[in-house]
C-alpha atoms as a PDB file:
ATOM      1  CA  UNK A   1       3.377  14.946  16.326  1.00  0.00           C
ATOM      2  CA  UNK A   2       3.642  13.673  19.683  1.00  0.00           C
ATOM      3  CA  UNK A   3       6.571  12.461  21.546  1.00  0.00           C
ATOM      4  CA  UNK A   4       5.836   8.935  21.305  1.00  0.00           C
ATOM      5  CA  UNK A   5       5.118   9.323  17.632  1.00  0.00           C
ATOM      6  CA  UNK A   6       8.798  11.219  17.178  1.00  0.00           C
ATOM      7  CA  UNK A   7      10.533   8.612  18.510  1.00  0.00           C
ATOM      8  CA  UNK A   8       9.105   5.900  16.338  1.00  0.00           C
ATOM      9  CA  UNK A   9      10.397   8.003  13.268  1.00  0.00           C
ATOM     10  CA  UNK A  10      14.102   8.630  15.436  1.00  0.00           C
ATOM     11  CA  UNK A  11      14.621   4.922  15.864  1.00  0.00           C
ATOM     12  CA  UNK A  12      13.449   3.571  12.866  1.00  0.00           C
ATOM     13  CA  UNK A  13      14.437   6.467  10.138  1.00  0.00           C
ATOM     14  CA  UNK A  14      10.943   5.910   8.087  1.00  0.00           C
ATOM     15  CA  UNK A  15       7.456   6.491   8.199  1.00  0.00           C
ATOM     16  CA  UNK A  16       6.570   2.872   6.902  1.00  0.00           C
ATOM     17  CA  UNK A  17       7.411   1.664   9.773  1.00  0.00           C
ATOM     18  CA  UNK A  18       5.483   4.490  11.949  1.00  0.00           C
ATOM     19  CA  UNK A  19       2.479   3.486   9.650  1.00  0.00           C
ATOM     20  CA  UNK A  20       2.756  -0.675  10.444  1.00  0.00           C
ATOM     21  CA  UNK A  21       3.105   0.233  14.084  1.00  0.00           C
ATOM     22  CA  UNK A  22       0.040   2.220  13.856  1.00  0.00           C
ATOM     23  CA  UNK A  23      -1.754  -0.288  11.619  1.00  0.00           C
ATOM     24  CA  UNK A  24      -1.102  -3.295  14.276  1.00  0.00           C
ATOM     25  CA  UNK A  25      -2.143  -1.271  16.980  1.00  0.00           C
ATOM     26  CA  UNK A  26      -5.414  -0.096  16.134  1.00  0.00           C
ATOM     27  CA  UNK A  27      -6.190  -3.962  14.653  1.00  0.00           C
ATOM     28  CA  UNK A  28      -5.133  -5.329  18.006  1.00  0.00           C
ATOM     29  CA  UNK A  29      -7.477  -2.930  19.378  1.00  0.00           C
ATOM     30  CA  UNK A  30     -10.187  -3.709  17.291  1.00  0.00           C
ATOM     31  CA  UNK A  31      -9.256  -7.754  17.376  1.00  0.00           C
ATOM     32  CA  UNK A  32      -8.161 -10.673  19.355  1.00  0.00           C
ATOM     33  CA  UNK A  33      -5.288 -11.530  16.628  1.00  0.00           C
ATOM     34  CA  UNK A  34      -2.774  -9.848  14.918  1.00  0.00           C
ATOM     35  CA  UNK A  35      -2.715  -8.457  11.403  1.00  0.00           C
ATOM     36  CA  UNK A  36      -0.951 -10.775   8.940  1.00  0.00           C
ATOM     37  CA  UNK A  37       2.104  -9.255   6.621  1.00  0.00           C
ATOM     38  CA  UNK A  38      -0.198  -9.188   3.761  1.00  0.00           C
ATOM     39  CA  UNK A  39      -2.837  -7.081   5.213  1.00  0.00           C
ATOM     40  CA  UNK A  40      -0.145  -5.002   6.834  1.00  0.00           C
ATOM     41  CA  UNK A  41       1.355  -4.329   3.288  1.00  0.00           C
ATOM     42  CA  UNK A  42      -2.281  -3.798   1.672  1.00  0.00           C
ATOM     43  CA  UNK A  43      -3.268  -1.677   4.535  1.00  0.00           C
ATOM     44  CA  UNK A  44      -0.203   0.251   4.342  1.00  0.00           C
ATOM     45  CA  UNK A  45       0.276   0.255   0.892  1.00  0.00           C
ATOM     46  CA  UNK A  46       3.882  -0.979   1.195  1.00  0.00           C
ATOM     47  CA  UNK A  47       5.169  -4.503  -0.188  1.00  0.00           C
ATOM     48  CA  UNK A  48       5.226  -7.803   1.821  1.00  0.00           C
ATOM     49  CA  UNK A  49       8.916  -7.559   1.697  1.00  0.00           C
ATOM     50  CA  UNK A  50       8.746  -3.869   3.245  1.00  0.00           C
ATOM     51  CA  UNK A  51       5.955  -4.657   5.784  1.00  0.00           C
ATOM     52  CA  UNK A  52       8.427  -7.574   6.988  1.00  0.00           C
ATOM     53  CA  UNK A  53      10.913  -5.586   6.796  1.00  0.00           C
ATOM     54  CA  UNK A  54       9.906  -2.744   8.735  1.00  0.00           C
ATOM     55  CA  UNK A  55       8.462  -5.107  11.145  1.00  0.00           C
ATOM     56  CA  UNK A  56      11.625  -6.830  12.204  1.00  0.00           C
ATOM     57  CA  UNK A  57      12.664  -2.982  12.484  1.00  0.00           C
ATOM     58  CA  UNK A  58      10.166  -2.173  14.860  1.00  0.00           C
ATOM     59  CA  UNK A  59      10.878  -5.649  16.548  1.00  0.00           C
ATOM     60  CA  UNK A  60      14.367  -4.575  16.811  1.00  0.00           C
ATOM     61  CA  UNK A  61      13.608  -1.056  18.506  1.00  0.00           C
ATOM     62  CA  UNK A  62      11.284  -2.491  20.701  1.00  0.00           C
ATOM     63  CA  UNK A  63       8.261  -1.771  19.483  1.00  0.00           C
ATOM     64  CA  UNK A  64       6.701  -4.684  18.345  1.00  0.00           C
ATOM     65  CA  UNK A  65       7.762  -8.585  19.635  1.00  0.00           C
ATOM     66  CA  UNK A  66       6.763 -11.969  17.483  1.00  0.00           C
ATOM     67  CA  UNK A  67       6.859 -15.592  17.946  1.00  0.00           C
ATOM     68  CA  UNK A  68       9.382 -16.580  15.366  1.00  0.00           C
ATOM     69  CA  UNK A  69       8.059 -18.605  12.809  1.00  0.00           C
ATOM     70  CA  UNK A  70       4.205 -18.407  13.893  1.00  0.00           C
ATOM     71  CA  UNK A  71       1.574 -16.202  11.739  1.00  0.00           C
ATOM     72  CA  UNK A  72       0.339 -13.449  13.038  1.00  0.00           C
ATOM     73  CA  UNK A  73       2.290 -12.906  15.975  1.00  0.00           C
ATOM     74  CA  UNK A  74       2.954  -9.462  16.082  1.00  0.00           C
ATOM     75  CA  UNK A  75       2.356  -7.785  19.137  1.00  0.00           C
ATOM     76  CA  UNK A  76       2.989  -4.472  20.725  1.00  0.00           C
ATOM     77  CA  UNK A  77       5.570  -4.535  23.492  1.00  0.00           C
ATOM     78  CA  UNK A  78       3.876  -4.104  27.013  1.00  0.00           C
ATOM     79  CA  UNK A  79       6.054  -0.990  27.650  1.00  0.00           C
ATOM     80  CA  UNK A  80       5.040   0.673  24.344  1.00  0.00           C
ATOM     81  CA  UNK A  81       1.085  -0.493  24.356  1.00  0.00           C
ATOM     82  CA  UNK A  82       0.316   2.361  26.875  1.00  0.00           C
ATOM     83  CA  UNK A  83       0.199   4.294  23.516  1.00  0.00           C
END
């Protein structure tokens, strides 16, 4: 596990949330939008309640940002999307 990856897991306490990060950055990679909560959760095999969850976790850490209110929004941070 790298360094990166550890603190993830210290900040947020959960590997759900390690997994969404994950999940939205290898979509964004792959796409010009961001996943929705429902693909997150499918993709993750997590509820839409725990995908938004985690989310505003990550959001709250700094990992992710969102446009309150707007689908599909979620973004990696530009100092964590050197990862």
């Amino acid at each position: 596990m790298d360094e990166f990856t550890r603190g993830i897991l210290e900040a947020t306490g959960n590997y759900s949330a390690l997994k969404i990060y994950e999940y939205v950055r290898d979509f964004q990679s792959k796409r010009l939008h961001s996943p929705s909560l429902r693909e997150i959760a499918e993709k993750c095999n997590i509820s839409k309640s725990t995908a938004q969850r985690q989310a505003k976790n990550l959001i709250s850490h700094g990992y992710l940002e969102s446009d309150e209110g707007k689908h599909r929004s979620l973004r990696l941070t530009e100092k964590r999307s050197h990862q």
